[in-house]
N, C-alpha and C. Protein backbone atom coordinates (compact mmCIF):
# COMPACT_ATOMS: atom_id res chain seq x y z
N UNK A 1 116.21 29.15 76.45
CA UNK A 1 117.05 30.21 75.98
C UNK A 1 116.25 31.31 75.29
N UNK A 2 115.37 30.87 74.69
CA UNK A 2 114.55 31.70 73.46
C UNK A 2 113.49 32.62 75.22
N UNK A 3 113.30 32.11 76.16
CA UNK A 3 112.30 32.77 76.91
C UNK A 3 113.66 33.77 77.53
N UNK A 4 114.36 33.36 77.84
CA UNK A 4 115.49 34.14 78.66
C UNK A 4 115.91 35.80 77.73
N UNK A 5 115.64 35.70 76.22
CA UNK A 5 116.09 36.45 75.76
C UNK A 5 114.70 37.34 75.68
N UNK A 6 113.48 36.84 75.62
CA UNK A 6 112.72 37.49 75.48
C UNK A 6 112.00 38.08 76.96
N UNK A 7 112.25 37.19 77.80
CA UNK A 7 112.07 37.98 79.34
C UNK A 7 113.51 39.06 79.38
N UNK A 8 114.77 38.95 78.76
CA UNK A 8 115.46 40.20 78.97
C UNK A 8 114.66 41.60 77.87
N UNK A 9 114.67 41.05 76.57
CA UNK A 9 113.74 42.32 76.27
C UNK A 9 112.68 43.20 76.68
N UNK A 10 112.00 42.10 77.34
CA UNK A 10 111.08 42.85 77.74
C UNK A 10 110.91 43.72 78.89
N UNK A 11 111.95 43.05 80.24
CA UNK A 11 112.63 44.05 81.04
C UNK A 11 113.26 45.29 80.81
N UNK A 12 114.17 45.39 79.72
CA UNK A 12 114.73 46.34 78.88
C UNK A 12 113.76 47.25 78.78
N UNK A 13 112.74 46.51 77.78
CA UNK A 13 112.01 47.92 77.53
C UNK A 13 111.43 48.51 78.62
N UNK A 14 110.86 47.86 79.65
CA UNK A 14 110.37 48.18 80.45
C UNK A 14 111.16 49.35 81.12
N UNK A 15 112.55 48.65 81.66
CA UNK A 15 113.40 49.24 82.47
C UNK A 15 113.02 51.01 81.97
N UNK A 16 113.27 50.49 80.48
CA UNK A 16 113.03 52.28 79.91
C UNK A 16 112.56 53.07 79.50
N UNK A 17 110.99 52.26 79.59
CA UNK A 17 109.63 53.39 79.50
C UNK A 17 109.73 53.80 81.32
N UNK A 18 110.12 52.85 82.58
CA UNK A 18 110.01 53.37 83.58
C UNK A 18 110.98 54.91 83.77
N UNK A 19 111.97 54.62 83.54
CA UNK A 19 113.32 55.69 83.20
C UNK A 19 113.26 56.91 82.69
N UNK A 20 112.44 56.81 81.54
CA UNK A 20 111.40 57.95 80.79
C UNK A 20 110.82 58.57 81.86
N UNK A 21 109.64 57.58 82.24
CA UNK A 21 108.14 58.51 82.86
C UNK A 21 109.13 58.98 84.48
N UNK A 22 110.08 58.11 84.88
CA UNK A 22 110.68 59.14 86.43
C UNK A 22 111.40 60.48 85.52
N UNK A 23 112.32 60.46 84.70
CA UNK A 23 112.48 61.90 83.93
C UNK A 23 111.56 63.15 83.89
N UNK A 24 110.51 62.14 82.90
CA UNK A 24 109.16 63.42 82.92
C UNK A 24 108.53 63.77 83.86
N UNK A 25 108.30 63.20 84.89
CA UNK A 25 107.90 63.29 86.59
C UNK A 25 108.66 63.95 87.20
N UNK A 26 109.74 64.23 86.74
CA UNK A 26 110.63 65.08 88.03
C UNK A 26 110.69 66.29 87.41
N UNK A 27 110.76 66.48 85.62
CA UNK A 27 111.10 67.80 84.91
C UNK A 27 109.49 68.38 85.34
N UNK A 28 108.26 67.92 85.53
CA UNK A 28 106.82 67.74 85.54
C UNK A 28 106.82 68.71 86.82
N UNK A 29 107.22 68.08 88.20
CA UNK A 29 106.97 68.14 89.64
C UNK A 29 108.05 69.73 89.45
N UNK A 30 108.87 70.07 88.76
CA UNK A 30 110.07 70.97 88.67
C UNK A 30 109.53 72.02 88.23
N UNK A 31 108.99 71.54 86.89
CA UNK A 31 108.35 72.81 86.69
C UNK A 31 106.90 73.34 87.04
N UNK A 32 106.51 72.71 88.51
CA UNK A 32 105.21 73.12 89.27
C UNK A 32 105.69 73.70 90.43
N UNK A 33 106.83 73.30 90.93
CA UNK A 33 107.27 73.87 92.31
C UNK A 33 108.08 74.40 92.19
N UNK A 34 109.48 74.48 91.10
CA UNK A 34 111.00 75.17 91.10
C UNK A 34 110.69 76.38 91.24
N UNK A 35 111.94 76.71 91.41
CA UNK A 35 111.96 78.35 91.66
C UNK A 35 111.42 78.92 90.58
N UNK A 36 111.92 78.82 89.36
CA UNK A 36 110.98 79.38 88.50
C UNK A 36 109.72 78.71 87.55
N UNK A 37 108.74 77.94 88.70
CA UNK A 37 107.93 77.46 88.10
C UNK A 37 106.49 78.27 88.18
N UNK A 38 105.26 77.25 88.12
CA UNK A 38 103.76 77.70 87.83
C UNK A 38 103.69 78.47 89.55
N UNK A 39 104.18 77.64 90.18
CA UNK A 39 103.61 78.09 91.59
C UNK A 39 104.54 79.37 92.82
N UNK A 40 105.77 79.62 91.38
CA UNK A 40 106.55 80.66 91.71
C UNK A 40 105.97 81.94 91.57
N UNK A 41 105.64 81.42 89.86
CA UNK A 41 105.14 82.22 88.67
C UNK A 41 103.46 83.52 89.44
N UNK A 42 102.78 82.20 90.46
CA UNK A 42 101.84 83.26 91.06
C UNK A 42 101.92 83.91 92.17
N UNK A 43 102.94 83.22 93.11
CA UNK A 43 103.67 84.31 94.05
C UNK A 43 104.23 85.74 93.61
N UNK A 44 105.06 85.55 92.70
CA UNK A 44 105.44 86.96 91.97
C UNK A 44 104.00 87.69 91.67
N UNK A 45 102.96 86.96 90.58
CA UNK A 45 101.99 87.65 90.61
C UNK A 45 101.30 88.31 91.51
N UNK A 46 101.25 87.84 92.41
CA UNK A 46 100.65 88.27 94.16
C UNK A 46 100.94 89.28 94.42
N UNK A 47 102.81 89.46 94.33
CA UNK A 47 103.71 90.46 95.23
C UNK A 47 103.90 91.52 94.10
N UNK A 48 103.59 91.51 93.16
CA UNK A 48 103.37 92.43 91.83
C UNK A 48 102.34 93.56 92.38
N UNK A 49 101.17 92.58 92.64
CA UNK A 49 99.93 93.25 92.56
C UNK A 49 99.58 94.24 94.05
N UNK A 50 100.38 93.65 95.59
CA UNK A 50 100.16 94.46 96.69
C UNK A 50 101.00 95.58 96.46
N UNK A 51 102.50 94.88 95.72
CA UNK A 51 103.38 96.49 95.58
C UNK A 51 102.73 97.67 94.56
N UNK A 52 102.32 97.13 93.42
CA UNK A 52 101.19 98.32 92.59
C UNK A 52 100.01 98.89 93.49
N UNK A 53 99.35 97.97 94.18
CA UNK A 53 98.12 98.98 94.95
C UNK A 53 99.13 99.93 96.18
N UNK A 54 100.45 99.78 96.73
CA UNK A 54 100.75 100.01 97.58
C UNK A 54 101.65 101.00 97.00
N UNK A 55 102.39 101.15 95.63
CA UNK A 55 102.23 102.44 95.01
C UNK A 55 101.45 103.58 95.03
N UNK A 56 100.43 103.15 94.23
CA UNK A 56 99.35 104.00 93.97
C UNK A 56 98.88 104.53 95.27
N UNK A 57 98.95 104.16 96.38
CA UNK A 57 99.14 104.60 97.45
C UNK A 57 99.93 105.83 97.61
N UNK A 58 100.91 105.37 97.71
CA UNK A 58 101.99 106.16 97.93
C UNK A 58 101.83 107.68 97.16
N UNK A 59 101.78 107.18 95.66
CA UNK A 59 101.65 108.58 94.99
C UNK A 59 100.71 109.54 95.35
N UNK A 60 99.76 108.40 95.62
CA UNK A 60 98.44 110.05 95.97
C UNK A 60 98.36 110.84 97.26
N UNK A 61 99.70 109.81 98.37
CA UNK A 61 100.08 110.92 99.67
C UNK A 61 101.31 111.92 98.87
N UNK A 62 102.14 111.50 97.89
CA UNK A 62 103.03 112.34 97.39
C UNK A 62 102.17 113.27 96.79
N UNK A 63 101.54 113.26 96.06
CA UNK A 63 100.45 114.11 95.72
C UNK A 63 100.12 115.48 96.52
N UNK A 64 99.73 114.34 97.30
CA UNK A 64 98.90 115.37 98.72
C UNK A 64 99.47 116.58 99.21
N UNK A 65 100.91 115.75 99.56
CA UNK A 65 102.03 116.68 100.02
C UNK A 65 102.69 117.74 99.29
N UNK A 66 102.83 117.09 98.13
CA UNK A 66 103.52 118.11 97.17
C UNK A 66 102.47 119.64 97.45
N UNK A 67 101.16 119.29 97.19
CA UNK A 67 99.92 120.24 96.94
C UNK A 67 100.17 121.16 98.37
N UNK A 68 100.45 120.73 99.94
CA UNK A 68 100.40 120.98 100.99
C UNK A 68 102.00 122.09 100.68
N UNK A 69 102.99 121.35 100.13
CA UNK A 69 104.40 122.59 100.38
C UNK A 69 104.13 123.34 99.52
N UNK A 70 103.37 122.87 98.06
CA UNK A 70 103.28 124.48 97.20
C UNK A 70 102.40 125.46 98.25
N UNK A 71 101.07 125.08 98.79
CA UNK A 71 100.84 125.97 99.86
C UNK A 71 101.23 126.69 100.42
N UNK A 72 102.39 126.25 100.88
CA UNK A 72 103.53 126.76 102.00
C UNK A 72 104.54 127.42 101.00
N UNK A 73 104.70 127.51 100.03
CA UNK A 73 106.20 128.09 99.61
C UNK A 73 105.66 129.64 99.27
N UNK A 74 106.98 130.39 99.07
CA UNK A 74 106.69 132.00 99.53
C UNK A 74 105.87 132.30 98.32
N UNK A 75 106.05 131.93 96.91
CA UNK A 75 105.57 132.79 95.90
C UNK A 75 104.08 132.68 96.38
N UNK A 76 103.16 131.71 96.96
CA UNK A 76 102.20 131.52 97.02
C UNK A 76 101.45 131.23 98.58
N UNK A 77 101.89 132.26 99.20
CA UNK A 77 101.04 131.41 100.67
C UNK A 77 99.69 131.60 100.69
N UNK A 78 99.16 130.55 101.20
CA UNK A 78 97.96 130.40 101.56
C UNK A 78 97.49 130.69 103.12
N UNK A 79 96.79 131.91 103.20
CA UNK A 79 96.91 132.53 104.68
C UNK A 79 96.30 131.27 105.27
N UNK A 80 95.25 130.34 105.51
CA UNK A 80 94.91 129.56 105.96
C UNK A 80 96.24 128.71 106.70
N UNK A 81 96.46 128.11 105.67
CA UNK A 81 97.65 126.89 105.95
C UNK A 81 98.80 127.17 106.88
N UNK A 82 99.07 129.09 106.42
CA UNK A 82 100.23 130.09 106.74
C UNK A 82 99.43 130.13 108.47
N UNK A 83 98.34 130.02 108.96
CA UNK A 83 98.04 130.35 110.03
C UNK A 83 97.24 129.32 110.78
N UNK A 84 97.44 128.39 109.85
CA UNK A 84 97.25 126.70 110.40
C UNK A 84 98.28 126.25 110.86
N UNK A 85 99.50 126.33 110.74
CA UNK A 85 101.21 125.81 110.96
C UNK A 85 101.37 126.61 111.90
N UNK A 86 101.17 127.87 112.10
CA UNK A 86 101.98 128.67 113.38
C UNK A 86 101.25 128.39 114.10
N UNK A 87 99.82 128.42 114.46
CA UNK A 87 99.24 127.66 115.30
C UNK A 87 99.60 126.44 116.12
N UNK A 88 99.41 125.20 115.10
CA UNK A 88 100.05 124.11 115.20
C UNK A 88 101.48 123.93 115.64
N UNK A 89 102.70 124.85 115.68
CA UNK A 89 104.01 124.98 115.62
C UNK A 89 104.41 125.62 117.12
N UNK A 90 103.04 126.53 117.22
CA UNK A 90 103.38 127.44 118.73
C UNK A 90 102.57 127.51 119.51
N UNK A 91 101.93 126.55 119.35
CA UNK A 91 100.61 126.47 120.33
C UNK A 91 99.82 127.86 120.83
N UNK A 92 99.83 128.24 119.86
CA UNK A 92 98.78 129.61 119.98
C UNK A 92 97.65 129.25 119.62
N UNK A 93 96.70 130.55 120.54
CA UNK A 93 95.42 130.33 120.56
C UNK A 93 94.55 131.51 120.69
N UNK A 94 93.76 131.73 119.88
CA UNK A 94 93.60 133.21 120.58
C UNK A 94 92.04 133.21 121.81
N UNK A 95 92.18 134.06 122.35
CA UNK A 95 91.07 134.35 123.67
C UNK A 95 90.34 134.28 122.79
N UNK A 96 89.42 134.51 122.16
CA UNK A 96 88.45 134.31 121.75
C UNK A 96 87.37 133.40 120.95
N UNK A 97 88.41 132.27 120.92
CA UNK A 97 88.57 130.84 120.21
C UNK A 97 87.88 129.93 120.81
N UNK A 98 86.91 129.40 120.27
CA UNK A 98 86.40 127.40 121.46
C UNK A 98 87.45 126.82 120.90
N UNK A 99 87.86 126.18 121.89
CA UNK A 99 88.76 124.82 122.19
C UNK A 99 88.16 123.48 122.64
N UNK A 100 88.22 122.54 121.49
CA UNK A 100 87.83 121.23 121.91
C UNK A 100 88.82 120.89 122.52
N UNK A 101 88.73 119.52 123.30
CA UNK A 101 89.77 118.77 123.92
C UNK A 101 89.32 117.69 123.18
N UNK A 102 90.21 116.94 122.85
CA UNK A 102 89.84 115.67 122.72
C UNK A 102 91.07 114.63 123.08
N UNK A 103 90.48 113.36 123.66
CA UNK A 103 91.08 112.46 123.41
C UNK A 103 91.98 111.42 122.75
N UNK A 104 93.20 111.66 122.93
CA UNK A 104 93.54 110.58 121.73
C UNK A 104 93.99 109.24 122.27
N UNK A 105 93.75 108.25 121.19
CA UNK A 105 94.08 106.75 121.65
C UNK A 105 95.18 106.57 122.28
């Protein structure tokens, strides 16, 4: 009787240090893979970092452009640009001009 009670204690406890460590193993494994865990946590970091370089991108063609229509707007034309576009727009050329040809891909 005296072993019966002490083989149940000791199952007991057992039962519930095992019970414990599957708890902490799953909150453990949860917060390495869940949605908002460590291995979420550097995906976001990732997709942070291509959308910022892929900004900074962006701005310095907005840039570009902005610089290209002040060119173009009336208070300020730039005869170049002003006779780079009609060119480009009407396929004019004048006789007296070399003309490359080139190839495109």
């Amino acid at each position: 009787m005296v072993t019966r009670r002490k083989l149940r204690t000791v199952l007991t406890t057992l039962g519930l240090y095992v019970g414990c460590a599957l708890v902490i193993s799953y909150f453990a494994v949860n917060a390495y893979t869940g949605n908002h865990g460590l291995r979420a946590q550097q995906d976001l970091d990732h997709q942070y970092a291509s959308l910022s370089a892929e900004l900074a991108d962006l701005k310095q063609q907005r840039s570009e452009w902005q610089h290209r229509v002040k060119l173009l707007k009336s208070e300020s034309i730039d005869p170049d640009m002003l006779d780079e576009r009609a060119r480009a727009m009407l396929d004019y050329l004048d006789p007296h001009e070399l003309t490359l040809m080139l190839k495109r891909p």
